[in-house]
Protein backbone atom coordinates (compact mmCIF):
# COMPACT_ATOMS: atom_id res chain seq x y z
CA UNK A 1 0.00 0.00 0.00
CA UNK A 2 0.67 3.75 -0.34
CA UNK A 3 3.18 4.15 2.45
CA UNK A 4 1.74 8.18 3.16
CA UNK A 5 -1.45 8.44 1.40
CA UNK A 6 -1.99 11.63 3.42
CA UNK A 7 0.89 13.42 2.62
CA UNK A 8 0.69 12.78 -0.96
CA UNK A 9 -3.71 14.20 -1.08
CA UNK A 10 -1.74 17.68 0.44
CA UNK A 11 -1.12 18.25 -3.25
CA UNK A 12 -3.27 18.21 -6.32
CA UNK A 13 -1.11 18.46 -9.32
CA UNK A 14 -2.99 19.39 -12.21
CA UNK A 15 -2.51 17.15 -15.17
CA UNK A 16 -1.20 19.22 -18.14
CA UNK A 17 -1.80 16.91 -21.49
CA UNK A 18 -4.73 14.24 -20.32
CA UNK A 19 -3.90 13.21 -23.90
CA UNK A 20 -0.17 12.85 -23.95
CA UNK A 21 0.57 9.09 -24.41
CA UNK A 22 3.18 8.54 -21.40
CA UNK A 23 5.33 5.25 -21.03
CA UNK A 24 6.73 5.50 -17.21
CA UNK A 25 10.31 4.44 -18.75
CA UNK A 26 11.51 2.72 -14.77
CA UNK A 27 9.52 1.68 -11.88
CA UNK A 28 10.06 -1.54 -9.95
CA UNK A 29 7.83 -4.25 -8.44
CA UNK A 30 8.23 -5.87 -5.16
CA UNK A 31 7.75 -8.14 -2.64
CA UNK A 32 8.67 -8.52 1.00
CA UNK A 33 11.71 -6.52 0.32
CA UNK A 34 13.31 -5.85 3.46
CA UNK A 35 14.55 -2.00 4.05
CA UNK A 36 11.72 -0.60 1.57
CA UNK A 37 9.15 1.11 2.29
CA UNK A 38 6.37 -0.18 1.15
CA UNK A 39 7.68 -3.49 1.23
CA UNK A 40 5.60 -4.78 -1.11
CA UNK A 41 5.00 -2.82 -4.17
CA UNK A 42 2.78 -4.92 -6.64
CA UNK A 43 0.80 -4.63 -9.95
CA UNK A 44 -2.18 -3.01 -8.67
CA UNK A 45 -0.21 -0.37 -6.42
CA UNK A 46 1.52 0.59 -9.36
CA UNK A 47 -2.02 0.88 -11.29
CA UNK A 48 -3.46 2.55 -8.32
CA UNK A 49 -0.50 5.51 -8.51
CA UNK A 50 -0.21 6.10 -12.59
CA UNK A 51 -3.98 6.34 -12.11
CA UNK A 52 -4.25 8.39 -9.82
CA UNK A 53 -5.12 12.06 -11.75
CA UNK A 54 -5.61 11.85 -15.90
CA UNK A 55 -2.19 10.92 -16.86
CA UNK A 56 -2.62 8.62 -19.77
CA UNK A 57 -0.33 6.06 -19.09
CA UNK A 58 -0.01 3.52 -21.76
CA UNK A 59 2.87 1.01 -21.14
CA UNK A 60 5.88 1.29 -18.52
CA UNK A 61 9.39 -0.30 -18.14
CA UNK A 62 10.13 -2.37 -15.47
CA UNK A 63 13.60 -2.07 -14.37
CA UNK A 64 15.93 -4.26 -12.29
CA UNK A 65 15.83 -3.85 -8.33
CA UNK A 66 17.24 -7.47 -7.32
CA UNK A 67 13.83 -8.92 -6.08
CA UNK A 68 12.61 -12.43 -6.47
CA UNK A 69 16.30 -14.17 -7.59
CA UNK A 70 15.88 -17.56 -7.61
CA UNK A 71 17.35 -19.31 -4.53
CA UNK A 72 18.78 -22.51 -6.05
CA UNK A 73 20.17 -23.62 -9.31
CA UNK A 74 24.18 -21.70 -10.71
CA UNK A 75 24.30 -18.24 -8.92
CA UNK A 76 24.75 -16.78 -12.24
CA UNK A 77 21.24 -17.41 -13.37
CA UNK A 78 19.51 -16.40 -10.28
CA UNK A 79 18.53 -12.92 -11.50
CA UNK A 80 16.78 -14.93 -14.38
CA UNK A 81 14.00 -15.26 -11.50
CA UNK A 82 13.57 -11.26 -11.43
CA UNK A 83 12.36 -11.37 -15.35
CA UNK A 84 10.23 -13.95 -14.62
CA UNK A 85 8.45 -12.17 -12.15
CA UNK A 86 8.50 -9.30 -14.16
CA UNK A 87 7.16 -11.35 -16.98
CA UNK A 88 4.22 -13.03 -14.96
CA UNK A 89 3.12 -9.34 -14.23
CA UNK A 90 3.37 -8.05 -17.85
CA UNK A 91 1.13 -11.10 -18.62
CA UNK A 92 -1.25 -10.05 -16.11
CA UNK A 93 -1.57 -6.64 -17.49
CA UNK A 94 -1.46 -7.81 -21.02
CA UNK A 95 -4.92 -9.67 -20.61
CA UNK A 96 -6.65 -6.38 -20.52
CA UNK A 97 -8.06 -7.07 -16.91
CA UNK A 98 -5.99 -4.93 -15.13
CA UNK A 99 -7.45 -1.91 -17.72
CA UNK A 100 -5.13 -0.50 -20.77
CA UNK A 101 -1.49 0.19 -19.51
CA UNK A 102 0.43 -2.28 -20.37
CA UNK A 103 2.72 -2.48 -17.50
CA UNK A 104 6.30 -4.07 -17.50
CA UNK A 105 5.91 -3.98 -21.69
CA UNK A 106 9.66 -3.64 -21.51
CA UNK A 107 12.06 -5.42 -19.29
CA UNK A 108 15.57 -4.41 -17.74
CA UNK A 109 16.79 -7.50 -16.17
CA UNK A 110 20.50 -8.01 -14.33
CA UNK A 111 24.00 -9.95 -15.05
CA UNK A 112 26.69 -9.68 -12.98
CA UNK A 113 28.86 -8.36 -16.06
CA UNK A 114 32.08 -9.43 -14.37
CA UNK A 115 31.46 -12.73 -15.36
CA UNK A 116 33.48 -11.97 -18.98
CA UNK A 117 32.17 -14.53 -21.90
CA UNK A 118 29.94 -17.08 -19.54
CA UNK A 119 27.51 -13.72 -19.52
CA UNK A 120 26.45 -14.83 -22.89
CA UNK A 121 24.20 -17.72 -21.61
CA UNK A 122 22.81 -15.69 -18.50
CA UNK A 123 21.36 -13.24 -21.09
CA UNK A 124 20.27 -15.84 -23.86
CA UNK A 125 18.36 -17.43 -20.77
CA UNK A 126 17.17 -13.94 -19.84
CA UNK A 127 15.77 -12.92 -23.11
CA UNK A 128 13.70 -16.23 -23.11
CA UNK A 129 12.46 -15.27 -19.89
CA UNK A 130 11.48 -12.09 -20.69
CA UNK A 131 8.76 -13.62 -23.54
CA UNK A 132 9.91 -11.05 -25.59
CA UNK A 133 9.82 -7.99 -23.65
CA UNK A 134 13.57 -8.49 -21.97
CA UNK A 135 15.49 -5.32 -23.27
CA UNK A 136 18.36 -4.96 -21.64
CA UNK A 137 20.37 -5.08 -18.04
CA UNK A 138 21.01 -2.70 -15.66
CA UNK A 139 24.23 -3.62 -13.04
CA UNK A 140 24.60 -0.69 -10.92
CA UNK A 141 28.09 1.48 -11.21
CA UNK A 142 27.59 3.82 -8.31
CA UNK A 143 30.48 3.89 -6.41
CA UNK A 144 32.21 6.79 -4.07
CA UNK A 145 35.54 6.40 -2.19
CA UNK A 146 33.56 8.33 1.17
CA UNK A 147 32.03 6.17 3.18
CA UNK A 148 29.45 8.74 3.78
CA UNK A 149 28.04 7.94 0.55
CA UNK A 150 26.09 4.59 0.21
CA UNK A 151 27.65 2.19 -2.82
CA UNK A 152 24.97 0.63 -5.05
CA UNK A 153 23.73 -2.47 -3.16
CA UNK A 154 25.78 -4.81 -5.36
CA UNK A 155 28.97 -3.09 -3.95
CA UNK A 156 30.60 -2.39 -7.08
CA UNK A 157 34.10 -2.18 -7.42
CA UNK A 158 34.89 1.94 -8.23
CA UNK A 159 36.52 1.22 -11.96
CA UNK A 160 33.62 -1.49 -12.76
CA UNK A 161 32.73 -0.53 -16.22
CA UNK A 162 36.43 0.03 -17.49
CA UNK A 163 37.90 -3.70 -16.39
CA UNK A 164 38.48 -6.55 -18.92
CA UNK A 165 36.30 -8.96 -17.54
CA UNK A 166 33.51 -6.22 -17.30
CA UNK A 167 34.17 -5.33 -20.73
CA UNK A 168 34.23 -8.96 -21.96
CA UNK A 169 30.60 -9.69 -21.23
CA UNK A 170 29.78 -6.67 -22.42
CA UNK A 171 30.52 -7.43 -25.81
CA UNK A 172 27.58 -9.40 -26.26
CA UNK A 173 25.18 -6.95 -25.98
CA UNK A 174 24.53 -5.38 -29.29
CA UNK A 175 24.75 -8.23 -31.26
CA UNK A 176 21.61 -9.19 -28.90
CA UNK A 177 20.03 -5.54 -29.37
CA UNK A 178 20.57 -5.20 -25.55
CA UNK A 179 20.87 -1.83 -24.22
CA UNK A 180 22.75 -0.99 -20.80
CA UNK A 181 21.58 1.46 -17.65
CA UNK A 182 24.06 3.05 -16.48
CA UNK A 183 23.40 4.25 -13.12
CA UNK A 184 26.40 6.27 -11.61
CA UNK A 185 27.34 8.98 -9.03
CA UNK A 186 28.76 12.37 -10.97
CA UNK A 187 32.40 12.02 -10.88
CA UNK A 188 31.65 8.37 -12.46
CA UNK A 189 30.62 10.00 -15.61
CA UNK A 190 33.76 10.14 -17.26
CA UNK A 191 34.09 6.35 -17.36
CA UNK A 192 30.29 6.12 -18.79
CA UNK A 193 31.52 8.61 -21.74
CA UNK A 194 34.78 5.57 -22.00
CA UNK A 195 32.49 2.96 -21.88
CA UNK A 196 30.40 4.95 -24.56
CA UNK A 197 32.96 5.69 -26.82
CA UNK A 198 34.19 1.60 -26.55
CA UNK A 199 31.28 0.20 -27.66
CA UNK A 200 29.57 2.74 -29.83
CA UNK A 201 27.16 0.43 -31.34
CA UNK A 202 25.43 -0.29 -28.12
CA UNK A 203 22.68 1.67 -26.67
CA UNK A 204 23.32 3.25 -23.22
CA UNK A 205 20.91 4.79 -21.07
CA UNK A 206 21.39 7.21 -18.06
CA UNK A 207 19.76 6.44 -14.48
CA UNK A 208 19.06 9.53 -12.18
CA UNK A 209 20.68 12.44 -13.81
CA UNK A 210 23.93 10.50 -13.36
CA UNK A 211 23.15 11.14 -9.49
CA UNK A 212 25.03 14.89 -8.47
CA UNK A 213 25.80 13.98 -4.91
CA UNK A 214 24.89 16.37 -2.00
CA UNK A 215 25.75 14.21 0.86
CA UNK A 216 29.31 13.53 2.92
CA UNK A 217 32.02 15.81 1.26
CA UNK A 218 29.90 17.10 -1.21
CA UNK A 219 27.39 18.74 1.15
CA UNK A 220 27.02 22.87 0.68
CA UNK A 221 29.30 22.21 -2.52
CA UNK A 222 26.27 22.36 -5.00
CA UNK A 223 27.64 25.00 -7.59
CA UNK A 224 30.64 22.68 -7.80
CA UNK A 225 29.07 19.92 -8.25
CA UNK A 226 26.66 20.84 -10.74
CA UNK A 227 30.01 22.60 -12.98
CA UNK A 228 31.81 19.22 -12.78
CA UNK A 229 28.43 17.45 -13.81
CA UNK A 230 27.70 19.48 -16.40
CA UNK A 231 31.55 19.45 -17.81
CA UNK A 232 31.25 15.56 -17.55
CA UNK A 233 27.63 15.68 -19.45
CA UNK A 234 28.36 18.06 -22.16
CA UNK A 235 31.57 15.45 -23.07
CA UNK A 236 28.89 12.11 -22.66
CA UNK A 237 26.41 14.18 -24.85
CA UNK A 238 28.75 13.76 -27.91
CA UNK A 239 28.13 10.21 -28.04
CA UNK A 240 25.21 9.36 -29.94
CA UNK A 241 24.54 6.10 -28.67
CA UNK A 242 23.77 7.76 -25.26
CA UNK A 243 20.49 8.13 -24.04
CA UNK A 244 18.85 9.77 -20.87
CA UNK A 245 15.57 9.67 -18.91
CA UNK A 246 15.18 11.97 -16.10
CA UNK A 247 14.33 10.69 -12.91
CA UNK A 248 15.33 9.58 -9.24
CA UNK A 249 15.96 13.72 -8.50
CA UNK A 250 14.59 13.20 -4.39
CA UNK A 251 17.48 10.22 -3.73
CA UNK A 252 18.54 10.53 -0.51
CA UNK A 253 22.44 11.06 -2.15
């Protein structure tokens, strides 16, 4: 359920273009996740929110948020159990009983891409899980060297998407038509515009503004912050395989 349903009726934001077509491009789905609030967050919560006003919402992404792994079989292959989920609810929406957004239309899945080459069968089995909505991974890059600021749950190591063995699985995912979300903290950037300019045939996409921190050492250094974030983004920008969606702005980073 709606974990404030009184703080959010405070506000009644009125709905600009009731006939805009809108895809919600990332949301998640849920359940009994520890340390989230809701804890469960399920089909018809997210129906009851995009509904909520005259939004026309007609199809939505779901994107990776390491939920419902399987618990048994090569670790590998556990996050297959994510797209499955994912894929049961897309099925649900796709019957037309849950009314006309058809949620989870497009699937973001997860790989640990430091796996080199064996990364190839994770995604094949991925894509089949996916029935033909699986469109790519997301494997969280957001690192900082201050302990003040909280490292993607994953723990990534800081130079993730510039190792070999990173790189190596990577590879694969063009050929597939397999885009990657690149989530990172600002002074990350730099290796996202590497990574870019690596694999220019694959289609990268930018999670949460590339996350300017405000936290730890970068507290009460906003106008530095945003000039090193927008140095980093104007260099990213030249690479035309890069793609942004705008979102995740309240983080607590």
């Amino acid at each position: 359920m709606n974990p404030d349903p009184d703080w959010l009726s405070l506000t009644d934001e009125k709905t600009i273009d009731p006939l805009l077509t809108i895809c919600d491009p990332h949301h998640h789905l849920w359940s009994n996740r520890p340390n989230s609030l809701p804890s469960t967050y399920l089909l018809d919560h997210f129906l009851s929110d995009v509904h909520t006003g005259e939004h026309n919402i007609v199809s939505s992404v779901f994107i990776e948020c390491g939920t419902m792994f399987n618990t048994d079989g090569p670790v590998d292959l556990r996050p297959v159990g994510e797209t499955q989920f994912a894929s049961d609810n897309a099925d649900k929406s796709a019957s037309g009983l849950y009314g006309d957004a058809r949620v989870a239309k497009g699937i973001i899945g997860t790989c640990d891409l430091k796996i080199g080459d064996a990364a190839a069968d994770v995604l094949d089995k991925q894509i089949d899980a996916g029935g033909g909505r699986f469109k790519g991974i997301r494997l969280g890059m957001a690192w900082d060297n201050n302990k003040e600021v909280a490292n993607h749950r994953t723990n990534p190591p800081g130079d993730m998407v510039l190792r070999n063995d990173f790189r190596a699985c990577f590879k694969h995912l063009a050929p597939l038509n397999l885009s990657y979300e690149a989530w990172c903290y600002h002074p990350q950037i730099p290796d996202v515009t590497n990574l870019a300019r690596a694999f220019p045939y694959t289609a990268i996409i930018l999670d949460h503004f590339c996350s300017p921190i405000g936290i730890g050492p970068y507290k009460g250094k906003g106008d530095e912050v945003f000039a090193t974030w927008q140095r980093s983004i104007e260099e990213l920008a030249q690479c035309e395989n890069v793609r942004a969606k705008l979102g995740g702005i309240n983080m607590e980073v």
